[in-house]
Each structure stands twice: as C-alpha cells, then as structure tokens.
PDB file of N, CA and C in Angstrom:
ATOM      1  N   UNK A   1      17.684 -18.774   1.497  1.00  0.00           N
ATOM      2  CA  UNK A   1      16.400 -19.318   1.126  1.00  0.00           C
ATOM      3  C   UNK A   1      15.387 -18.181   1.047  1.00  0.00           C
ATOM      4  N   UNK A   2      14.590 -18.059  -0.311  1.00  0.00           N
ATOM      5  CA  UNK A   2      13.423 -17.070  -0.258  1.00  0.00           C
ATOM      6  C   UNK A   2      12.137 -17.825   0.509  1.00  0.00           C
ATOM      7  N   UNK A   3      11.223 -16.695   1.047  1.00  0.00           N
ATOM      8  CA  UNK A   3      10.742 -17.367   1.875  1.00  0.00           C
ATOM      9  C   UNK A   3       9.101 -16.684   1.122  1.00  0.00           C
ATOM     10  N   UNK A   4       7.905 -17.106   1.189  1.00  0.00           N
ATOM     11  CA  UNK A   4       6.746 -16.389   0.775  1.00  0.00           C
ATOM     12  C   UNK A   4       6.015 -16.181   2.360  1.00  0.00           C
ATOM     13  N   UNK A   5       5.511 -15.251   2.434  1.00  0.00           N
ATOM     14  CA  UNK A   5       4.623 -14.484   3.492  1.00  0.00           C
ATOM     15  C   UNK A   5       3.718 -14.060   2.553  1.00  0.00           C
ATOM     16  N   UNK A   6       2.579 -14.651   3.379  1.00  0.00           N
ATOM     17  CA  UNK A   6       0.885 -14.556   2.922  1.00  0.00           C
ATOM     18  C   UNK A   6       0.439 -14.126   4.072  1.00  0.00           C
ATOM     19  N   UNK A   7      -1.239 -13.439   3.628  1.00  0.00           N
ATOM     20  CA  UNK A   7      -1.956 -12.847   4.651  1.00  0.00           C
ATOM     21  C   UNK A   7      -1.444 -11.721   4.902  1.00  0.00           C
ATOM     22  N   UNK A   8      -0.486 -11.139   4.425  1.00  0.00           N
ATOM     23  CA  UNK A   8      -0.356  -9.167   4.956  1.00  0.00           C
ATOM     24  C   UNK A   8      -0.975  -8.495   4.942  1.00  0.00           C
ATOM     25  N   UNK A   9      -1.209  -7.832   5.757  1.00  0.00           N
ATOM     26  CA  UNK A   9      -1.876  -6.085   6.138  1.00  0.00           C
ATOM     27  C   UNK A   9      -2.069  -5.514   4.942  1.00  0.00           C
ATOM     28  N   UNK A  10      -2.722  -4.534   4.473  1.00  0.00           N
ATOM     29  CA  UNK A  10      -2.341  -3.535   3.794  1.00  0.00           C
ATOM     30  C   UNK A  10      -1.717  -2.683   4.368  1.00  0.00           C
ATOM     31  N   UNK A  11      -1.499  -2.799   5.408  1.00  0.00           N
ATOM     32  CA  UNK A  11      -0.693  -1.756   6.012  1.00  0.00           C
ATOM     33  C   UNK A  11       0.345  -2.323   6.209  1.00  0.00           C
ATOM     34  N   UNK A  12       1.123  -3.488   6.180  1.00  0.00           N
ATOM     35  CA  UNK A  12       2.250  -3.445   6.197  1.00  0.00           C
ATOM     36  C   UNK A  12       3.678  -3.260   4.970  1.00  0.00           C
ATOM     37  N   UNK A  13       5.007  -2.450   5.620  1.00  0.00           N
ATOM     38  CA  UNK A  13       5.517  -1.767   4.801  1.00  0.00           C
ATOM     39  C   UNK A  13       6.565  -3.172   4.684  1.00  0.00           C
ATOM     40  N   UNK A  14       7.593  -2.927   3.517  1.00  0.00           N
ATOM     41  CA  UNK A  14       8.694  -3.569   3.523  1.00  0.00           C
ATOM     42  C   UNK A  14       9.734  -3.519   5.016  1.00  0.00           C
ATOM     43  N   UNK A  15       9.447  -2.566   5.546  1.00  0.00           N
ATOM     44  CA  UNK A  15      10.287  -2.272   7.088  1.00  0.00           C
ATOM     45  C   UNK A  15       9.806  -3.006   7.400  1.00  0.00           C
ATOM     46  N   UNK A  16       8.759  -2.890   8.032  1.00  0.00           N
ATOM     47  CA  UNK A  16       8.208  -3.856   9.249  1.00  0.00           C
ATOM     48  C   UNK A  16       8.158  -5.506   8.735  1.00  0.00           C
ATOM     49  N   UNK A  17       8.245  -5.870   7.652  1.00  0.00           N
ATOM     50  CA  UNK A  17       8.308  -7.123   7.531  1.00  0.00           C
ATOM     51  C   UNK A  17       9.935  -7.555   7.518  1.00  0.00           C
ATOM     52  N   UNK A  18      10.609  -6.709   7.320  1.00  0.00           N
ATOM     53  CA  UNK A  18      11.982  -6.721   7.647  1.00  0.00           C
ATOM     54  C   UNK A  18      12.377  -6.485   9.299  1.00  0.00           C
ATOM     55  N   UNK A  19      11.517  -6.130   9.785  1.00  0.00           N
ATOM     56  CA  UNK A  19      11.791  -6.255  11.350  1.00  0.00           C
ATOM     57  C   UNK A  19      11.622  -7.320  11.639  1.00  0.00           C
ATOM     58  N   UNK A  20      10.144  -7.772  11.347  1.00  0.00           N
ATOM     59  CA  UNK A  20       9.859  -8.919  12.032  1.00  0.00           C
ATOM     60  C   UNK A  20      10.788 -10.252  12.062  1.00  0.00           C
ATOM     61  N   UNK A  21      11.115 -10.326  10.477  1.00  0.00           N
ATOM     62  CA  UNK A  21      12.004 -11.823  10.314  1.00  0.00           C
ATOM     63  C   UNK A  21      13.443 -11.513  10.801  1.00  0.00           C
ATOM     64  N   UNK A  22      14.067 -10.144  11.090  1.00  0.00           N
ATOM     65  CA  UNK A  22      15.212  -9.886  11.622  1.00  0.00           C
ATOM     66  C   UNK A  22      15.271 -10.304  13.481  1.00  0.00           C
ATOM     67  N   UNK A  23      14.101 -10.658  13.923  1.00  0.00           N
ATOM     68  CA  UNK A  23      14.203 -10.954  15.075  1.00  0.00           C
ATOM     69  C   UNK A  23      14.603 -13.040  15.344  1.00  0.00           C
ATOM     70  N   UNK A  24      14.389 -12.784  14.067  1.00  0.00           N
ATOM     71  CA  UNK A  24      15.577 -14.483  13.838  1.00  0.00           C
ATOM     72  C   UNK A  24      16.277 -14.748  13.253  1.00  0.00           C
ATOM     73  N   UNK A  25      16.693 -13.906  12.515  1.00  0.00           N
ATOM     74  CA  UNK A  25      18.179 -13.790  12.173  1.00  0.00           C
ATOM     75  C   UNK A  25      18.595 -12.740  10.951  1.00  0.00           C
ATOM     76  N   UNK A  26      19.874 -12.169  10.180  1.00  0.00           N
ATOM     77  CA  UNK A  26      20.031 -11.518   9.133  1.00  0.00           C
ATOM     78  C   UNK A  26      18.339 -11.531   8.333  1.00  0.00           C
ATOM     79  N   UNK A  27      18.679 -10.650   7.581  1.00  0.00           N
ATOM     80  CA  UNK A  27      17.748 -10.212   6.320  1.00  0.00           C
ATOM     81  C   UNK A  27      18.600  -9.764   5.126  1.00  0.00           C
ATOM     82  N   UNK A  28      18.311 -10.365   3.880  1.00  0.00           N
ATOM     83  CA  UNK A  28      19.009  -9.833   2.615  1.00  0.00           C
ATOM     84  C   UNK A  28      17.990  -9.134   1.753  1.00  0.00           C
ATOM     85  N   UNK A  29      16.610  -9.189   2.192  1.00  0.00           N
ATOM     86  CA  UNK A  29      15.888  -8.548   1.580  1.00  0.00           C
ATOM     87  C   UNK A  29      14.336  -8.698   1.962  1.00  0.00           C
ATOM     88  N   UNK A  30      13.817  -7.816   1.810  1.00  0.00           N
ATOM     89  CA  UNK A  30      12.251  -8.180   2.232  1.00  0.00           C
ATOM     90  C   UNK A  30      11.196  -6.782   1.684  1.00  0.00           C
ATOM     91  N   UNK A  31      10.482  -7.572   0.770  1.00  0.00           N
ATOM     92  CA  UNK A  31      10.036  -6.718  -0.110  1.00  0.00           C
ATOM     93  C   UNK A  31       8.251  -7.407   0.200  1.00  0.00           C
ATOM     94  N   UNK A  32       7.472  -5.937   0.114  1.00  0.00           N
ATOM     95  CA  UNK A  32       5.811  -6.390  -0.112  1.00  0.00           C
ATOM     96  C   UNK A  32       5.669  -6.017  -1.511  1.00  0.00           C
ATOM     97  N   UNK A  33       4.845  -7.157  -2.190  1.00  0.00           N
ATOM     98  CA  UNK A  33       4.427  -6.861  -3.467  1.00  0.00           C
ATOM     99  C   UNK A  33       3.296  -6.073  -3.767  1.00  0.00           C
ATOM    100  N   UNK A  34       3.664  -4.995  -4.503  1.00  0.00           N
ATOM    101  CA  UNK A  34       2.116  -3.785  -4.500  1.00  0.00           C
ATOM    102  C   UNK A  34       1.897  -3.859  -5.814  1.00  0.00           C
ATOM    103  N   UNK A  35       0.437  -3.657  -6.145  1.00  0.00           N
ATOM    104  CA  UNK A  35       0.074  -3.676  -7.024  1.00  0.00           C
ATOM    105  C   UNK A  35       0.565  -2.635  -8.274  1.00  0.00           C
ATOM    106  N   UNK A  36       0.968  -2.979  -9.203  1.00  0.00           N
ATOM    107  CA  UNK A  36       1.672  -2.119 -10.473  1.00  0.00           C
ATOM    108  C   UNK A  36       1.085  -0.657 -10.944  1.00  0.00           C
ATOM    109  N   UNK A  37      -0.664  -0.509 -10.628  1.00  0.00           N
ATOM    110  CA  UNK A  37      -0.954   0.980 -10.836  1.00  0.00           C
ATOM    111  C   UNK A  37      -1.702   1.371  -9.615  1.00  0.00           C
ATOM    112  N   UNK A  38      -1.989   0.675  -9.050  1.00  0.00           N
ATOM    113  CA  UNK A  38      -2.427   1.678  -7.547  1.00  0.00           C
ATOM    114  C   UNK A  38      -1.630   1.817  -6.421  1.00  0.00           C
ATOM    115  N   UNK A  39      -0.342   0.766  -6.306  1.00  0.00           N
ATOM    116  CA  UNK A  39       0.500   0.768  -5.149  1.00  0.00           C
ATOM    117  C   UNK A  39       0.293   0.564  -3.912  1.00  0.00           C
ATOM    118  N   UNK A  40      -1.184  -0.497  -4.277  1.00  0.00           N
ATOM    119  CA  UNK A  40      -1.691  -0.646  -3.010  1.00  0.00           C
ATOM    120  C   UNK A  40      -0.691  -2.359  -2.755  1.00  0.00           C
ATOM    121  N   UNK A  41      -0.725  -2.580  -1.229  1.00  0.00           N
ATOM    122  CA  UNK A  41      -0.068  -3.966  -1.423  1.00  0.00           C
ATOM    123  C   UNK A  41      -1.456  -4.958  -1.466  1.00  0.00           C
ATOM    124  N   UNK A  42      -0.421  -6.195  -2.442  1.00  0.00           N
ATOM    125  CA  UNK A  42      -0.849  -7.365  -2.679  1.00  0.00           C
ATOM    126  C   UNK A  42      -1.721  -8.298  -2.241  1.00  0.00           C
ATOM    127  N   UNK A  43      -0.922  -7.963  -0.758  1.00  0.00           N
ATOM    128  CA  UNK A  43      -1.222  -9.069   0.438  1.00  0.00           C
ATOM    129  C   UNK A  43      -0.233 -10.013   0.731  1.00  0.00           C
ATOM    130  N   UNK A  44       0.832  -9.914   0.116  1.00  0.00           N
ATOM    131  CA  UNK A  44       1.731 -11.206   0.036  1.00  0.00           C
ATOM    132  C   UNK A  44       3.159 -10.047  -0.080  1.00  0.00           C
ATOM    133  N   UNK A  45       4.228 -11.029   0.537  1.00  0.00           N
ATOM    134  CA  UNK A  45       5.711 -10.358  -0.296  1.00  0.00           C
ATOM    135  C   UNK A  45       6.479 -11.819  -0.333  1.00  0.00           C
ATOM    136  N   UNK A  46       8.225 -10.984  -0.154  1.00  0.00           N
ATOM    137  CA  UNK A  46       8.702 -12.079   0.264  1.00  0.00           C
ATOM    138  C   UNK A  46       9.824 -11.970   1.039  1.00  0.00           C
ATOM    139  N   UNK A  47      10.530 -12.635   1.561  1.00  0.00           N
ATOM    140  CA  UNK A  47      11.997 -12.339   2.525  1.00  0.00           C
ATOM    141  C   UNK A  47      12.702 -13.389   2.278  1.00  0.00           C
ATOM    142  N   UNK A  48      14.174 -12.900   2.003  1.00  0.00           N
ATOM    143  CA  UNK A  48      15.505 -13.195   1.501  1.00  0.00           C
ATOM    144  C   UNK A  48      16.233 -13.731   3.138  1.00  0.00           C
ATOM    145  N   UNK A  49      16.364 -14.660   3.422  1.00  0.00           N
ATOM    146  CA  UNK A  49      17.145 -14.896   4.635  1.00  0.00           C
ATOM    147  C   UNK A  49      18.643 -15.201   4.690  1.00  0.00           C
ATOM    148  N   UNK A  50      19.727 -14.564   5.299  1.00  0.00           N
ATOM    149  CA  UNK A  50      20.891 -14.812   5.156  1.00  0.00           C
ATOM    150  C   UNK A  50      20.824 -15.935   4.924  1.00  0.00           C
ATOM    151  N   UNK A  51      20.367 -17.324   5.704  1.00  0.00           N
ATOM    152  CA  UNK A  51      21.129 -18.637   5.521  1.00  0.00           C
ATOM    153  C   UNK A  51      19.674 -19.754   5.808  1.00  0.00           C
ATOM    154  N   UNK A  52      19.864 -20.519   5.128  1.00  0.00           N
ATOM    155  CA  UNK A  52      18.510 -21.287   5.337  1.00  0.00           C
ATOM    156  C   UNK A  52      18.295 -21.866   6.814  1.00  0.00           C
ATOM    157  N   UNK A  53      19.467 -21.793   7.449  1.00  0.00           N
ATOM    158  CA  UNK A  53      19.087 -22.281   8.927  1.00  0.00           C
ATOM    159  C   UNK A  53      17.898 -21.115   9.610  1.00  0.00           C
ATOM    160  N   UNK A  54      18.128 -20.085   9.068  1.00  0.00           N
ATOM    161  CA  UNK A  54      17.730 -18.937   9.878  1.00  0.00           C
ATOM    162  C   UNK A  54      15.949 -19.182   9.187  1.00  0.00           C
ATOM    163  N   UNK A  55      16.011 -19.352   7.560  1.00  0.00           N
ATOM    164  CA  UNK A  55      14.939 -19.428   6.771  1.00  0.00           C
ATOM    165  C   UNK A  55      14.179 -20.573   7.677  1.00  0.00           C
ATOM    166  N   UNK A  56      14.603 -21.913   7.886  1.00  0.00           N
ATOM    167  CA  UNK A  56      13.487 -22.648   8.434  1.00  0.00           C
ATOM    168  C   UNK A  56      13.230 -21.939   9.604  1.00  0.00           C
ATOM    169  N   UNK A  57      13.643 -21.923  10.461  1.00  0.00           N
ATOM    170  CA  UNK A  57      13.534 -20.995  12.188  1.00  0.00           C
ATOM    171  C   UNK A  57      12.372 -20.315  12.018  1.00  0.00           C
ATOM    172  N   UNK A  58      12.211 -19.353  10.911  1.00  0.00           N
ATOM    173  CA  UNK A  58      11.366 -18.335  10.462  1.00  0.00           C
ATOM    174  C   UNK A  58      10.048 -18.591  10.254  1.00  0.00           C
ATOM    175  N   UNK A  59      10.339 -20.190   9.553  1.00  0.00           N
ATOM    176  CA  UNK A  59       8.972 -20.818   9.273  1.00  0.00           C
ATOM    177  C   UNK A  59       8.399 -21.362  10.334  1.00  0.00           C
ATOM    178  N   UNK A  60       9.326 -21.723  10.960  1.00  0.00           N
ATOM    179  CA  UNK A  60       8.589 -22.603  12.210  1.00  0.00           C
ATOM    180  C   UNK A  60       8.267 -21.215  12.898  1.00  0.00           C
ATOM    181  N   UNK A  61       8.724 -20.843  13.209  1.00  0.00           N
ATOM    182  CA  UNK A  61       8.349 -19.416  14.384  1.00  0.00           C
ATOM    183  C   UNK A  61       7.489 -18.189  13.931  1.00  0.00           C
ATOM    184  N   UNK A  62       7.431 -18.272  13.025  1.00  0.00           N
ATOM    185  CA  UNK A  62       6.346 -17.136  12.625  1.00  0.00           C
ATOM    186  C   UNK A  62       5.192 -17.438  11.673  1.00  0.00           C
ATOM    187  N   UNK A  63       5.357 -18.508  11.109  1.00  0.00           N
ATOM    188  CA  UNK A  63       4.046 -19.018  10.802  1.00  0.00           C
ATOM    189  C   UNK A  63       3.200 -18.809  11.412  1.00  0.00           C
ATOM    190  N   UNK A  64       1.664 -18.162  10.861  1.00  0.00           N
ATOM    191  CA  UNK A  64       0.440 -18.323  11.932  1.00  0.00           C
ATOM    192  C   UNK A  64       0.317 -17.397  12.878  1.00  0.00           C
ATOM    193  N   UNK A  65       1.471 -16.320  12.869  1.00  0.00           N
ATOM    194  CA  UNK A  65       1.711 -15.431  14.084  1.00  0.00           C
ATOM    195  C   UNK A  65       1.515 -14.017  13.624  1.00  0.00           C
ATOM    196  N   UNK A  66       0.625 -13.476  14.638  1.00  0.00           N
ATOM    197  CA  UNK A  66       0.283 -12.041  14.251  1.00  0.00           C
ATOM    198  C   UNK A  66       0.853 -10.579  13.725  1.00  0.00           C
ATOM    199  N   UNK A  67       1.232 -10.364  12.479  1.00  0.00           N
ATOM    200  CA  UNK A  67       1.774  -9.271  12.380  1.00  0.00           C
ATOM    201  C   UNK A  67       0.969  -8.265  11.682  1.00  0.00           C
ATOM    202  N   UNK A  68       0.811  -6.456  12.301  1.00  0.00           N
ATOM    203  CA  UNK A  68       0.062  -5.926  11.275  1.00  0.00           C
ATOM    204  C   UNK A  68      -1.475  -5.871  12.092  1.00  0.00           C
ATOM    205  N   UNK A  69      -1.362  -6.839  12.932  1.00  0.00           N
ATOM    206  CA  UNK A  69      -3.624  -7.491  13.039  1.00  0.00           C
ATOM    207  C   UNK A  69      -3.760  -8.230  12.391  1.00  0.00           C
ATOM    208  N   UNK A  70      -2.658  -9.565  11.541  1.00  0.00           N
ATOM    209  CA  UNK A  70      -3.603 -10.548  10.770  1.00  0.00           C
ATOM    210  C   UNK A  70      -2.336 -11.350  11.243  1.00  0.00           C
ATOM    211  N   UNK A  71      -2.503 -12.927  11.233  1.00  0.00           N
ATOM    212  CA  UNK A  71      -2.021 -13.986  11.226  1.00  0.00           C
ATOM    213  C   UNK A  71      -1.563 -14.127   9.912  1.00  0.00           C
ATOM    214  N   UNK A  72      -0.107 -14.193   9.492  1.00  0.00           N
ATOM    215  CA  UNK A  72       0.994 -14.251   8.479  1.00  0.00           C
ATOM    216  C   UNK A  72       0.646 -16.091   7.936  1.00  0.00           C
ATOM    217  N   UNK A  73       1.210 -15.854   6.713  1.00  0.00           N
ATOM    218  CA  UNK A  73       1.665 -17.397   6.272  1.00  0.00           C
ATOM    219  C   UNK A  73       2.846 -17.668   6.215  1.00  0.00           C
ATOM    220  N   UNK A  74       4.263 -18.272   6.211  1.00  0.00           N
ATOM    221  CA  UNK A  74       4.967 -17.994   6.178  1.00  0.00           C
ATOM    222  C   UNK A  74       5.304 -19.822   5.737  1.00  0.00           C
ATOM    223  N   UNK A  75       6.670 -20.017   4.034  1.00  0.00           N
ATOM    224  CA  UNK A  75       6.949 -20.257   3.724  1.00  0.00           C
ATOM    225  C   UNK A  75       7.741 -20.456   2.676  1.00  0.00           C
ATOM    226  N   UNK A  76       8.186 -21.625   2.389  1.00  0.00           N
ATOM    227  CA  UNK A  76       9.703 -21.732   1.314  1.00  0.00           C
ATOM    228  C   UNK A  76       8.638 -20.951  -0.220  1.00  0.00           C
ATOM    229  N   UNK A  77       9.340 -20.347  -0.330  1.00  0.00           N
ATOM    230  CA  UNK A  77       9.243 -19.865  -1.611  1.00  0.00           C
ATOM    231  C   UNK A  77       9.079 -20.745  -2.638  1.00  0.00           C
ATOM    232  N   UNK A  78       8.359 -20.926  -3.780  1.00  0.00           N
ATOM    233  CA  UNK A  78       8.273 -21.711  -5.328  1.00  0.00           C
ATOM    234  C   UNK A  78       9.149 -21.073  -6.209  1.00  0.00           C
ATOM    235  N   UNK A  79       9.831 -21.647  -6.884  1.00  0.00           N
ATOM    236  CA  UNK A  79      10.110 -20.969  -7.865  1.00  0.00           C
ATOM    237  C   UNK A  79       8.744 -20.405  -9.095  1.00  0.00           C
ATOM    238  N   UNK A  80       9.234 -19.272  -9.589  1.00  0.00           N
ATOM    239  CA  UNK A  80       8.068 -18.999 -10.681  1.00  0.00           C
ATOM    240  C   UNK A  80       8.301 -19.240 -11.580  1.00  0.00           C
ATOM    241  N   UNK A  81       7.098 -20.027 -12.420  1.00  0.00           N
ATOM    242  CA  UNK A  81       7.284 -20.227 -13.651  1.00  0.00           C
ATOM    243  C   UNK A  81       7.559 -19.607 -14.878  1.00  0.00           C
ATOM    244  N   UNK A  82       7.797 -20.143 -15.873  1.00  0.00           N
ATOM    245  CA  UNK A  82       7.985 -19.222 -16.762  1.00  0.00           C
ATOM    246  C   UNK A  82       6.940 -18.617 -17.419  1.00  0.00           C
ATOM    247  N   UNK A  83       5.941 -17.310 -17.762  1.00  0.00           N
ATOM    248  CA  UNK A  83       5.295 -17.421 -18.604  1.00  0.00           C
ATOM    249  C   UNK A  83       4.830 -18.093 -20.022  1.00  0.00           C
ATOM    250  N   UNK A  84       5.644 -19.002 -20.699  1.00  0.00           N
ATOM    251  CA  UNK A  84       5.855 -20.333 -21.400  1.00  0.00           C
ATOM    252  C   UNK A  84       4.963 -20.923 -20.837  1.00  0.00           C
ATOM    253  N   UNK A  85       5.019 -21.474 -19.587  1.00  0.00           N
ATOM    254  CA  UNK A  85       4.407 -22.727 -18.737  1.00  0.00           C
ATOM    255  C   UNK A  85       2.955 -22.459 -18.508  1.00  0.00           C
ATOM    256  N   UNK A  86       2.771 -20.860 -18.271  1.00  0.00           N
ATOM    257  CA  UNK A  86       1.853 -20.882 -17.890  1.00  0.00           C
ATOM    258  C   UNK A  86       0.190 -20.812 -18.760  1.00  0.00           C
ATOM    259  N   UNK A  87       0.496 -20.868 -19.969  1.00  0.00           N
ATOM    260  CA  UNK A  87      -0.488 -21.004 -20.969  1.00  0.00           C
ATOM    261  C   UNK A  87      -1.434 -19.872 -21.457  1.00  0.00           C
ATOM    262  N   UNK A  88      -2.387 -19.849 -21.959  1.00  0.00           N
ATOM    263  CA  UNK A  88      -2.881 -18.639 -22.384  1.00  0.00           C
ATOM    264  C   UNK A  88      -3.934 -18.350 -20.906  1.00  0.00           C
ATOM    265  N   UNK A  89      -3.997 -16.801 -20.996  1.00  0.00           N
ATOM    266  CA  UNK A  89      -4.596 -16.285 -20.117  1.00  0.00           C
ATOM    267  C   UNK A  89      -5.916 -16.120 -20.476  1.00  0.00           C
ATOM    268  N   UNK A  90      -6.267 -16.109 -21.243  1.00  0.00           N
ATOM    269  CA  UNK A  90      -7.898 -15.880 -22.225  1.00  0.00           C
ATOM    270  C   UNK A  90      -7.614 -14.748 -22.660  1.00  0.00           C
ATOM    271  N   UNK A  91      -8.777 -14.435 -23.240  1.00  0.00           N
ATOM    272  CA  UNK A  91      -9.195 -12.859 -23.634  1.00  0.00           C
ATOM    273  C   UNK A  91      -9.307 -13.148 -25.161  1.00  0.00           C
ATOM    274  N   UNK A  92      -9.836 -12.092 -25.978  1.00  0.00           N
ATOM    275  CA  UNK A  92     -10.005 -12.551 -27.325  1.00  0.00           C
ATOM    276  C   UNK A  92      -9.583 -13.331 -27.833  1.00  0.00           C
ATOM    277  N   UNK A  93      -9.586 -14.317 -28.931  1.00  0.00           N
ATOM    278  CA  UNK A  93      -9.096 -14.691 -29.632  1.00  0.00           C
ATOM    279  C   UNK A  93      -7.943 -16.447 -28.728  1.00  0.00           C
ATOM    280  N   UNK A  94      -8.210 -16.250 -27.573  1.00  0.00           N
ATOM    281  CA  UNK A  94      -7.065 -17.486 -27.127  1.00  0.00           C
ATOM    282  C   UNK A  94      -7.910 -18.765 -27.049  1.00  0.00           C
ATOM    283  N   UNK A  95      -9.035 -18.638 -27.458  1.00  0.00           N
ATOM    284  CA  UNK A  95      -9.366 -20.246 -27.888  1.00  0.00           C
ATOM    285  C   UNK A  95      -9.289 -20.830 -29.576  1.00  0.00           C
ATOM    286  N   UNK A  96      -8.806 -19.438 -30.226  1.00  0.00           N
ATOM    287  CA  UNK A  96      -8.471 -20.162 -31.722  1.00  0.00           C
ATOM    288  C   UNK A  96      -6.961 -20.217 -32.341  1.00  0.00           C
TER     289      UNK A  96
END
C-alpha cells in the first residue's frame, strides 16, 4: 500500500522518512517530493510499505506524530489522475 505523508520539514530527507516508517515494519520505498528546479522539498512525499498490514499500523501510529519539528499527516495514498481528467490549467488562450 502507498501511503501519502503531509506536513514535512524541509529538512526532511528520503532517509529519515524511511527510518521513521521502518520502525513498523519493511519499507519498499520512501521518497520526498522536491520541487523540479530548486530541489527544495515539497512538503509532502510518499512511502511504499511491504504489506498493507504494516501500511495501516503506520497510519494509525504515526499520524499526527512529530517528525523533523512538525506533526506528519499520514495516509492511503489516491491514485493520480490522469492529466486528461484534470482539465485546463488556464493561461492564455484556455477559455477559447
């Protein structure tokens, strides 16, 4: 189960968010999303949990809980839409 974590540090790295959810079980991946030209992070990533038993555990137990100096969000992942779905973004010309 992918999981979304909101509220991150800027200071936190892909390690340390891979520590944290490893203290309840496997990790298959855990990535912070940084911004595409400054590389600053997002605020948000996400973590790959071996097995969804471990994924809910995660939610219940670290939701709301301090990592970094900030209180995390922690939940089931959405799938993302397709850019299709998501309609025009504006900018010139997208109201004709």
């Amino acid at each position: 189960m992918r999981l979304y974590v909101g509220n991150l540090s800027y200071d936190t790295t892909d390690a340390s968010l891979r520590q944290a959810f490893e203290a309840i079980g496997p990790v298959e991946t855990a990535d912070v999303v940084t911004d595409r030209y400054s590389g600053r992070s997002r605020g948000f990533g996400f973590v790959q949990m071996a097995n969804d038993a471990d994924a809910q555990k995660a939610i219940e137990t670290l939701n709301d809980t301090p990592l970094d100096g900030r209180n995390i969000t922690v939940a089931e992942a959405r799938p993302r839409r397709d850019s299709a779905d998501r309609g025009s973004r504006g900018g010139y010309g997208s109201r004709w």
